[in-house]
Protein backbone atom coordinates (compact mmCIF):
# COMPACT_ATOMS: atom_id res chain seq x y z
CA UNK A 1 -26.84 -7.16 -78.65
CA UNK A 2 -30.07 -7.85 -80.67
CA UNK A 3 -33.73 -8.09 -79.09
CA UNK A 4 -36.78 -8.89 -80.91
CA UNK A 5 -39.67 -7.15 -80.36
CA UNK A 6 -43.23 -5.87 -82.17
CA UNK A 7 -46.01 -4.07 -80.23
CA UNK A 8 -48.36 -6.95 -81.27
CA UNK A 9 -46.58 -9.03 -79.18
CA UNK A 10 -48.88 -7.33 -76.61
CA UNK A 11 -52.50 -7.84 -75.41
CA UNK A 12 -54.85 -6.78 -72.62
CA UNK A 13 -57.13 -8.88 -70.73
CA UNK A 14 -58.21 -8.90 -67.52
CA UNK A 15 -55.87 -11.25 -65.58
CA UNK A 16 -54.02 -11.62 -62.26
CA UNK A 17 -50.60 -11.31 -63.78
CA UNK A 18 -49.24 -8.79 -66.54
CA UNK A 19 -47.64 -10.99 -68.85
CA UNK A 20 -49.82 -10.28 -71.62
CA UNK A 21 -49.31 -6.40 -71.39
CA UNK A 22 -45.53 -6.08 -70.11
CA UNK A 23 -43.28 -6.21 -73.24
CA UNK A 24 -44.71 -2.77 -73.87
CA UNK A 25 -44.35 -2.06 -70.57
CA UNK A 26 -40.64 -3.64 -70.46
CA UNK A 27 -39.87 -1.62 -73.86
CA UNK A 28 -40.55 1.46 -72.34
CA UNK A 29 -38.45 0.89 -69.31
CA UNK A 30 -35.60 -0.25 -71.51
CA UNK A 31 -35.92 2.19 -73.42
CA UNK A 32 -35.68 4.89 -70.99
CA UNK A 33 -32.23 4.15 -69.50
CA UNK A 34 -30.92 2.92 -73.10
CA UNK A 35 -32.46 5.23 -75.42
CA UNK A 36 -30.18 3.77 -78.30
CA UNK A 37 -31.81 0.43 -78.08
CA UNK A 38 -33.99 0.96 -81.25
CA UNK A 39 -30.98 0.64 -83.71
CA UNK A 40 -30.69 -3.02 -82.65
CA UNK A 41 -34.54 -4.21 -82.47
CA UNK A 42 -35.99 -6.08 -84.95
CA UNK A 43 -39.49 -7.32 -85.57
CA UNK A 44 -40.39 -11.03 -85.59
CA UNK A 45 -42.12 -13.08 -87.96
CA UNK A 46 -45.66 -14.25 -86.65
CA UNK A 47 -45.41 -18.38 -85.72
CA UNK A 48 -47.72 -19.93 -88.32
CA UNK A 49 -50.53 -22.33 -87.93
CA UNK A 50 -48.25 -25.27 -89.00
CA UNK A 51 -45.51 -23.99 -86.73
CA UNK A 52 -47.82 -24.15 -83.52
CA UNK A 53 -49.17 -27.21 -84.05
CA UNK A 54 -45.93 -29.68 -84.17
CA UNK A 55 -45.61 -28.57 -79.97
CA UNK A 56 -49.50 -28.85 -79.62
CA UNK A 57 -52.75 -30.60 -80.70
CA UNK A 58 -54.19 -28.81 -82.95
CA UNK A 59 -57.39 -28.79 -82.23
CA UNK A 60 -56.41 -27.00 -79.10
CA UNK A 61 -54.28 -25.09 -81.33
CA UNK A 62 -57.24 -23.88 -83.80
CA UNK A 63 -59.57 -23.54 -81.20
CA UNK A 64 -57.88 -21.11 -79.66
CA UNK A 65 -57.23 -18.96 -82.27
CA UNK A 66 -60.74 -19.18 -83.34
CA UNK A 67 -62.00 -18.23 -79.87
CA UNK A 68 -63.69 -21.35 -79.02
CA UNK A 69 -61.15 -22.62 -76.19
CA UNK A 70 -60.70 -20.95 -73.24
CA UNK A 71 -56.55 -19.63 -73.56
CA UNK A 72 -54.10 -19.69 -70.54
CA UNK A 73 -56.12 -16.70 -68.82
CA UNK A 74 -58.86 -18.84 -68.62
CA UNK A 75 -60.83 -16.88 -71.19
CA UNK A 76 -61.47 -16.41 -74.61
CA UNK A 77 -60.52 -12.93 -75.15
CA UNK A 78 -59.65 -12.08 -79.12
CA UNK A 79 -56.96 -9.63 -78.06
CA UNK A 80 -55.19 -12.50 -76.66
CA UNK A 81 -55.99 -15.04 -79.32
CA UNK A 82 -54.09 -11.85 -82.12
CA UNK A 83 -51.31 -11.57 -79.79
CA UNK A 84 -50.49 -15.41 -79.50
CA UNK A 85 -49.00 -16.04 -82.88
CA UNK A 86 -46.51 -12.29 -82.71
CA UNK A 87 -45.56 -13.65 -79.35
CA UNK A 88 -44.29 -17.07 -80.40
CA UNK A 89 -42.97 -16.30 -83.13
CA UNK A 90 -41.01 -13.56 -81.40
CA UNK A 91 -39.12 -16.63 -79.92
CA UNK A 92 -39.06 -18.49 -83.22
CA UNK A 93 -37.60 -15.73 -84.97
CA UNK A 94 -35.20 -14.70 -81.47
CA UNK A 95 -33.82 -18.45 -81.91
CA UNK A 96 -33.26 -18.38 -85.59
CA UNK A 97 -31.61 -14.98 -85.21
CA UNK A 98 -28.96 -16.40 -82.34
CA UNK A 99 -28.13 -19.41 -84.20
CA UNK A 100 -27.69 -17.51 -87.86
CA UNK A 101 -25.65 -14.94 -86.09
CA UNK A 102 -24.33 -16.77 -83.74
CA UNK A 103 -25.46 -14.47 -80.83
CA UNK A 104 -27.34 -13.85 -77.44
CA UNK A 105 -31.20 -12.53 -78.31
CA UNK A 106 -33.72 -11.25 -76.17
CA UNK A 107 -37.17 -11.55 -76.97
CA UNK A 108 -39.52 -9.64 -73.64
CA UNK A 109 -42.10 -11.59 -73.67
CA UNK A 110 -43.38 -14.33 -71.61
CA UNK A 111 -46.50 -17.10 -70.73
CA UNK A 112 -44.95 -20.48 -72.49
CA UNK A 113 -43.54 -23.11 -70.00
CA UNK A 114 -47.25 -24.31 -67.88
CA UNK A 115 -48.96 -24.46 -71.99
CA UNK A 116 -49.90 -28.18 -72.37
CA UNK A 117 -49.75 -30.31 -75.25
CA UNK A 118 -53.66 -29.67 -75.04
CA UNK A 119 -54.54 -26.90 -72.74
CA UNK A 120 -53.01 -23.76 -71.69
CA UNK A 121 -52.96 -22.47 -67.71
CA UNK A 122 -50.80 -20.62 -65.44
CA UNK A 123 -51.10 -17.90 -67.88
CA UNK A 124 -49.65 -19.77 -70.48
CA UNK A 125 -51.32 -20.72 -73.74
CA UNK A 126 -48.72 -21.66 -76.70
CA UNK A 127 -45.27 -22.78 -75.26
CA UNK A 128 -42.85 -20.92 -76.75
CA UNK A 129 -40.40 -22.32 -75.68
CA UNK A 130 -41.00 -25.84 -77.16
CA UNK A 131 -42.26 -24.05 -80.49
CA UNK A 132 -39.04 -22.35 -81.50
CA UNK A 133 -36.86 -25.27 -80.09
CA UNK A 134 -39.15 -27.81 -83.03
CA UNK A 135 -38.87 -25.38 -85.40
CA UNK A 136 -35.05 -25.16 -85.13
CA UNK A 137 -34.32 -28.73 -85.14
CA UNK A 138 -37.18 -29.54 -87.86
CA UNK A 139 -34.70 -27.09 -89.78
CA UNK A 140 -31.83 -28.68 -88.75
CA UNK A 141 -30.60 -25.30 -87.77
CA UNK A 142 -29.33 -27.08 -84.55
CA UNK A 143 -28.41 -30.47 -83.58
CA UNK A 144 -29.64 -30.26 -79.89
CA UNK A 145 -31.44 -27.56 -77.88
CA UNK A 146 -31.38 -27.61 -74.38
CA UNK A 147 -33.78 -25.12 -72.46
CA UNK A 148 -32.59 -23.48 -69.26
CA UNK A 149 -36.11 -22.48 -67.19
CA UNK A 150 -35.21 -20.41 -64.01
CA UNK A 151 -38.90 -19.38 -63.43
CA UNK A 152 -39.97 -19.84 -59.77
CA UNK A 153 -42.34 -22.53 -60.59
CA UNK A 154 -41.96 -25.69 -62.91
CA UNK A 155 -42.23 -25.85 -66.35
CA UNK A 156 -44.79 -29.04 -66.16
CA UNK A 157 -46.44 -27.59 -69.71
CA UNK A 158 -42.93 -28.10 -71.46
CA UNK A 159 -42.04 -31.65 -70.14
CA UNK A 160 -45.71 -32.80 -71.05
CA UNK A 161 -45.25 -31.44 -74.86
CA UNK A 162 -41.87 -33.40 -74.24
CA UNK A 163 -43.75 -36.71 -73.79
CA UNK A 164 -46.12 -36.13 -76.63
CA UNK A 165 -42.88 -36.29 -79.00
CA UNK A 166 -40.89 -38.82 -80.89
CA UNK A 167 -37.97 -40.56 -79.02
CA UNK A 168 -36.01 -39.38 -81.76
CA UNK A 169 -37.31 -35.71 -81.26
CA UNK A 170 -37.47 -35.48 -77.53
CA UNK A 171 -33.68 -36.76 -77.02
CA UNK A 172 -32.55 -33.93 -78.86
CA UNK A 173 -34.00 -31.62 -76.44
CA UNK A 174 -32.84 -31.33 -73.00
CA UNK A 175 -35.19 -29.54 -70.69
CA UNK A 176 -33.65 -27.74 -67.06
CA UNK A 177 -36.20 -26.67 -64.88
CA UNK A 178 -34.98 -24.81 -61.36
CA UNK A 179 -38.73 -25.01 -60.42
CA UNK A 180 -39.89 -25.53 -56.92
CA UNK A 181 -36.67 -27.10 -56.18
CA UNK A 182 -35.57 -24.74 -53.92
CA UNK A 183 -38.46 -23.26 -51.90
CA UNK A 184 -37.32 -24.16 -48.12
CA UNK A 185 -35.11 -21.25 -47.14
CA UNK A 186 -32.56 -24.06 -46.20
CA UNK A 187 -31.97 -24.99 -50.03
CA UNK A 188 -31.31 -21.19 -50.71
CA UNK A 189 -27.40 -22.20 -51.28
CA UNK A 190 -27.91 -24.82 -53.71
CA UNK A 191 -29.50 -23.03 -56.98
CA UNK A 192 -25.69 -21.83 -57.55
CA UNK A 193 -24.67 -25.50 -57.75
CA UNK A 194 -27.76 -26.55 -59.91
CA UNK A 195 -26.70 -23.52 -62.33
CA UNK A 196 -22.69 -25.12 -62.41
CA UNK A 197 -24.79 -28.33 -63.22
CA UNK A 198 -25.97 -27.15 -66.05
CA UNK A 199 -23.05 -24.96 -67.35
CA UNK A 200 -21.20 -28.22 -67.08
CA UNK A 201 -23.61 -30.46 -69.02
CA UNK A 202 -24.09 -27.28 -71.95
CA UNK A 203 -20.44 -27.19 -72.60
CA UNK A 204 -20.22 -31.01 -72.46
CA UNK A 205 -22.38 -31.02 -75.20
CA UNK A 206 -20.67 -28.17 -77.30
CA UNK A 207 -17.62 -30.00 -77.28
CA UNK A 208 -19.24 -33.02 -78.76
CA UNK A 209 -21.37 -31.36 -80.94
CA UNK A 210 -19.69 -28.20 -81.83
CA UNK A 211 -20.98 -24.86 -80.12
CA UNK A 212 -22.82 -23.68 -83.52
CA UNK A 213 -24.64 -26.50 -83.56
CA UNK A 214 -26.27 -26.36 -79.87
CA UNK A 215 -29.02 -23.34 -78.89
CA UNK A 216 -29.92 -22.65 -75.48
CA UNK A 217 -33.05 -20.89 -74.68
CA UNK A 218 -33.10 -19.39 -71.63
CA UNK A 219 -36.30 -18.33 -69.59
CA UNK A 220 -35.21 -15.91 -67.32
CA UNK A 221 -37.97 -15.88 -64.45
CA UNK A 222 -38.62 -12.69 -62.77
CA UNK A 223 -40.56 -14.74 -59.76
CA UNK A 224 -38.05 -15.93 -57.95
CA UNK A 225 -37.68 -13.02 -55.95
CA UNK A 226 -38.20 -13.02 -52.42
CA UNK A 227 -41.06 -10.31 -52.48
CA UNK A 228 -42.95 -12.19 -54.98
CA UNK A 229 -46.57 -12.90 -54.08
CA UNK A 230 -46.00 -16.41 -56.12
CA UNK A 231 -42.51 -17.10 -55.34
CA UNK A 232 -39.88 -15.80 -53.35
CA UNK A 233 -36.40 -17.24 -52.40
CA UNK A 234 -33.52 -14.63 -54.15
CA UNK A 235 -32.88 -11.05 -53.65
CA UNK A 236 -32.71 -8.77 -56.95
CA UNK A 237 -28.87 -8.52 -56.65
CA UNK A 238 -28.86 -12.70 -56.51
CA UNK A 239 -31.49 -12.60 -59.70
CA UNK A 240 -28.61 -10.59 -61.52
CA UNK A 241 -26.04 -12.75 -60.42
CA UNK A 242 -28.22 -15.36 -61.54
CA UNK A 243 -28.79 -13.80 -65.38
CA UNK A 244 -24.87 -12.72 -65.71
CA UNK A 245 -24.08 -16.47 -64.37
CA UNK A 246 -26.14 -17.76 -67.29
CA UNK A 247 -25.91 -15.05 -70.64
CA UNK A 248 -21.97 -15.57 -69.87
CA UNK A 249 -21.26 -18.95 -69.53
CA UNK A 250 -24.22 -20.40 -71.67
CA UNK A 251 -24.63 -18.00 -74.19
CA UNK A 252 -22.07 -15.10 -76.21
CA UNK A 253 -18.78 -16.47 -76.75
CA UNK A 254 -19.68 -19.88 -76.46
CA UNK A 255 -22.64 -20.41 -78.62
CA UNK A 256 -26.34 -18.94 -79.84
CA UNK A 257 -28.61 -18.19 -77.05
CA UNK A 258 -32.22 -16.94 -76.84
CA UNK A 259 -33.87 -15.66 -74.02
CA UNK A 260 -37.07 -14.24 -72.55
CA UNK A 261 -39.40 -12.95 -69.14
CA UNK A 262 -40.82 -15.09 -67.43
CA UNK A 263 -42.97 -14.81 -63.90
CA UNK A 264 -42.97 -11.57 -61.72
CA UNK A 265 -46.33 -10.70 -59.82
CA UNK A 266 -45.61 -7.80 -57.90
CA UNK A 267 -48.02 -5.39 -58.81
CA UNK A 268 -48.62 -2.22 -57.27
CA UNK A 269 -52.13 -1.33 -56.40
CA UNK A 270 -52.21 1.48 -59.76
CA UNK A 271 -51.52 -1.89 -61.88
CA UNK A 272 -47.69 -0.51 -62.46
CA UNK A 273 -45.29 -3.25 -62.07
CA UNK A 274 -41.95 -1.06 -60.95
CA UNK A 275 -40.17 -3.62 -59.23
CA UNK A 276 -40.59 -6.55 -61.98
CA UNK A 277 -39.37 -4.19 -64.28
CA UNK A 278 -36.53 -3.35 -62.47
CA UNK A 279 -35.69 -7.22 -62.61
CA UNK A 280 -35.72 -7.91 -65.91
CA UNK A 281 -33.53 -4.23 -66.73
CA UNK A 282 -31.11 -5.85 -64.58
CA UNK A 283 -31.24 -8.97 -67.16
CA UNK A 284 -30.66 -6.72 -70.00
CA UNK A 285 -27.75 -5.16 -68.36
CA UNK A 286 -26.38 -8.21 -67.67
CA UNK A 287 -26.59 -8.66 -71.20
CA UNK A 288 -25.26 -5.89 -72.40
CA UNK A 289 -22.17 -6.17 -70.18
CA UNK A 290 -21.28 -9.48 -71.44
């Protein structure tokens, strides 16, 4: 088990959700049912300038960092803007990590998939996600990464940094987003089948390619629960399922995979977030049980 983790991963602005404060938060939680989890946590390297700007334009890229443009809170808070590199490059480093070791690492943090080529929103102001998945192919580290979003809501930032790509670039990434597909309580069945879908297609491509040579990043959404304020379709027990279904098949035996939070607005009135957290322990159980 490795997870990858650095306090200044964390920032704190004034915001509707608590992405930008709950790795700490998450830490602490983890940390108080597995108190043994500091021998395996190690801190990332910060994602360079250079690093950001192959998923984004860089004068979005600059002006954020600078202050000048409005991040994905919709403000220009410096505490942010410090956090932003120490949060990507927790995933950069998390992905490099699974493929050298050939492993499953976590990395708590979250905000990537609704970042833009050229503007953040939806909390979300560098993608992460399409940051560590260029900077493993530009490496050659990997020969195809495919990224596995099970956030409630789309991930319309990634496939837009998708389209701002090469051909040659963008076919080596696939990109599986559960997002709205299943919000009528009628569809509730089918996000097992979608998840078989993509188990199928992963291992396709590890036979063809050779597991070592595939990454999966995995974005493990805690807003798909059913007492979400912006989601809401799965009970916690089906979340778990939903984690265990994806860290075993996708990732551990059967080749490198990254993951990280994603979603979860259900925040108490004292600003404690008790049953997100509980969501995303169950994900590192699930992990841990593998």
């Amino acid at each position: 088990m490795h997870i990858v983790y650095d306090e200044r991963m964390v920032a704190t602005t004034k915001s509707y959700s608590p992405s930008s404060r709950k790795p700490a938060l998450v830490m602490q939680d983890w940390l108080q049912h597995h108190p043994k989890l500091p021998r395996i946590v190690s801190a990332p390297r910060p994602a360079t300038v250079a690093q950001l700007h192959r998923a984004h334009d860089p004068d979005y890229v600059d002006g954020v960092l600078n202050c000048q443009l409005q991040n994905g809170f919709n403000n220009t808070d410096p505490d942010v803007a410090r956090s932003l590199p120490w949060t990507v490059g927790g995933m950069i480093t998390g992905a490099r990590m699974a493929v050298d070791l050939k492993a499953t690492v976590c990395v708590p943090v979250s905000g990537f998939h609704h970042a833009h080529w050229a503007h953040g929103g939806g909390f979300c102001t560098f993608n992460g996600l399409m940051v560590a998945a260029l900077d493993v192919l530009a490496d050659d580290l990997a020969e195809h990464v495919v990224i596995v979003d099970c956030d409630y809501h789309y991930g319309d930032g990634t496939e837009d940094i998708l389209g701002h790509l090469d051909a040659e670039t963008s076919k080596r990434i696939s990109h599986f987003t559960a997002g709205s597909t299943f919000r009528r309580a009628s569809d509730k069945p089918r996000w097992k089948d979608w998840l078989w879908n993509v188990r199928q297609y992963v291992r396709g491509l590890r036979l063809k390619l050779g597991a070592e040579r595939v990454l999966v990043v995995y974005q493990a959404g805690a807003d798909a629960h059913v007492d979400d304020p912006l989601g809401g379709f799965l009970t916690t027990n089906e979340l778990a399922w939903r984690d265990g279904f994806v860290l075993r098949n996708l990732g551990g035996v059967y080749g490198p995979l990254v993951w990280n939070l994603a979603g979860g607005y259900q925040v108490e009135p004292d600003g404690s977030i008790p049953k997100v957290l509980e969501i995303h322990r169950n994900t590192l159980n699930e992990m841990i049980s593998q």
